[in-house]
Protein backbone atom coordinates (compact mmCIF):
# COMPACT_ATOMS: atom_id res chain seq x y z
CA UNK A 1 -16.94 5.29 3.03
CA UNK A 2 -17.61 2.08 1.04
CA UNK A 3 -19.47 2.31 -2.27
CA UNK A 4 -21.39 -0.53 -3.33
CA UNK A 5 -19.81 -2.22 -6.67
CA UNK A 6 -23.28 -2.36 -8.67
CA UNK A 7 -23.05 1.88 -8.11
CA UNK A 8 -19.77 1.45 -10.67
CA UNK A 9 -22.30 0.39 -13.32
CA UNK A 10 -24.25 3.88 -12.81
CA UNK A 11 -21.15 6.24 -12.79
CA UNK A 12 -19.59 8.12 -15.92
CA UNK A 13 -16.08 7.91 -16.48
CA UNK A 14 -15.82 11.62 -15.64
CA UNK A 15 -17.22 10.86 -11.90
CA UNK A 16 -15.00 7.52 -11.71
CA UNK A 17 -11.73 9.71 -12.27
CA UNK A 18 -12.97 12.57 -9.98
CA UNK A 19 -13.36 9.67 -7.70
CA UNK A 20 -10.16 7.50 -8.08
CA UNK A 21 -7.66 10.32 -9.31
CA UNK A 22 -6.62 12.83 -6.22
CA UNK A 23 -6.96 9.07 -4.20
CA UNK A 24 -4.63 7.69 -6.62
CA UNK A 25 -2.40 10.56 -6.77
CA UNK A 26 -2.35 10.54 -2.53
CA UNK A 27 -0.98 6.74 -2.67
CA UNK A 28 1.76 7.53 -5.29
CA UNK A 29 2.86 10.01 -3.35
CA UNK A 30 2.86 8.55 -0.05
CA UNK A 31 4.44 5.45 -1.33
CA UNK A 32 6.93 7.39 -3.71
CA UNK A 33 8.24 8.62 0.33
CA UNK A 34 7.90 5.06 1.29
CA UNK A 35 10.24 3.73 -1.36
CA UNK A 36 13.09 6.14 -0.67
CA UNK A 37 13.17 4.99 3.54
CA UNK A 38 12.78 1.50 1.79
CA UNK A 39 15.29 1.58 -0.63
CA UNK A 40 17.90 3.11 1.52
CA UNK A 41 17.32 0.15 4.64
CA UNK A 42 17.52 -2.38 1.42
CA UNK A 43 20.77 -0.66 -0.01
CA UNK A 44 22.04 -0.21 3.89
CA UNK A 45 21.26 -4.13 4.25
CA UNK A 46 22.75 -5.39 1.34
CA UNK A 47 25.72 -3.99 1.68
CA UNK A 48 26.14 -5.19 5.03
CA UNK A 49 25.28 -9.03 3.84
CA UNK A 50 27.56 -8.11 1.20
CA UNK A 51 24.84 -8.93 -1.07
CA UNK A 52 25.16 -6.23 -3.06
CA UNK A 53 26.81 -5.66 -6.49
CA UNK A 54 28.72 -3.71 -8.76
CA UNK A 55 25.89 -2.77 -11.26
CA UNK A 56 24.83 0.68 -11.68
CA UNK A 57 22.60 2.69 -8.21
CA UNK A 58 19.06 2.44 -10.48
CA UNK A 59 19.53 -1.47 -11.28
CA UNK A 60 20.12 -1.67 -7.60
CA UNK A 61 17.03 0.84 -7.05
CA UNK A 62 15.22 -1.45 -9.56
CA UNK A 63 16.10 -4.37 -7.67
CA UNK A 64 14.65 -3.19 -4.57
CA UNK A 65 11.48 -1.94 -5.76
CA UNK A 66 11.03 -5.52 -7.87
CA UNK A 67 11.51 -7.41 -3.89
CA UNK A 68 8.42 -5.47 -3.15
CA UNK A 69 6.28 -7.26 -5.73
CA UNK A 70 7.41 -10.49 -4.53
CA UNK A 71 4.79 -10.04 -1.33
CA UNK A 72 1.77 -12.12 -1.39
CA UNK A 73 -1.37 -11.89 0.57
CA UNK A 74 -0.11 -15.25 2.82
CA UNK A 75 3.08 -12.81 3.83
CA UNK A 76 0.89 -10.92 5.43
CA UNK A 77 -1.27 -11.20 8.87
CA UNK A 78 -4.24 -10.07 8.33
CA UNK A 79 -4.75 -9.47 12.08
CA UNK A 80 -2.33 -7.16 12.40
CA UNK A 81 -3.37 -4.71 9.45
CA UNK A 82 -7.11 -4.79 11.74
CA UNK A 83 -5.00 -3.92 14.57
CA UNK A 84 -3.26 -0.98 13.21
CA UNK A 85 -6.34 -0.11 11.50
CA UNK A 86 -7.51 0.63 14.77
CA UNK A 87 -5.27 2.16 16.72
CA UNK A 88 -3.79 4.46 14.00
CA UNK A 89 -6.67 5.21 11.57
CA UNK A 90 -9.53 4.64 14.19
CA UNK A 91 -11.13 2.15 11.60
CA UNK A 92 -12.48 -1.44 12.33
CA UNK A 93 -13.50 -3.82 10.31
CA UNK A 94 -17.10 -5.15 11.05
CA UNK A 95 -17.33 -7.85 7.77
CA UNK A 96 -14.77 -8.77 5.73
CA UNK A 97 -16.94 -10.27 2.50
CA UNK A 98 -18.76 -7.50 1.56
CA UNK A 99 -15.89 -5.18 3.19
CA UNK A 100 -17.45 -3.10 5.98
CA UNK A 101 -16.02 -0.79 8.48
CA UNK A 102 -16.96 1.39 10.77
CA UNK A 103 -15.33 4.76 12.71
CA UNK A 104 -14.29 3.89 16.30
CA UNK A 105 -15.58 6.91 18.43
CA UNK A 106 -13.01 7.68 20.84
């Protein structure tokens, strides 16, 4: 489901974090499982470009985590995030300005 960004005007705080909190708490969680398959290819990788070195394991962790944020929306083909939108979540996207998207029935 989409909500339309005027209905944000409308809505208490109390609604917005019944809303945005168990979703928020979902994507920490999955990306918290995420980081640790990340960070251990990124450790694994270093070490074998011998890029790696002899600080403490959380600088290292640190390190790792801070390449993420170095992504930008032009590392990223769009195309393929519609793609796997549809053949893993069943989603496609219709519009992209406003955002729509709509179930595939299979």
């Amino acid at each position: 489901m989409i909500r339309k960004a005027t209905d944000l005007k409308n809505m208490s705080d109390e609604e917005f974090e019944s809303i945005i909190m168990p979703f928020d708490k979902m994507i920490k969680d999955y990306l918290i499982d995420f980081a640790k398959e990340y960070i251990a290819f990124y450790i694994s990788n270093a070490y074998q470009y011998n890029a790696l070195w002899d600080e403490k394991f959380s600088l290292t962790i640190v390190s790792a985590l801070e390449r993420l944020v170095e992504l930008d929306i032009e590392d990223i083909d769009l195309n393929e995030i519609k793609k796997i939108l549809e053949e893993k979540y069943d989603l496609k996207i219709t519009c992209e300005l406003p955002l729509k998207i709509e179930d595939i029935m299979k």
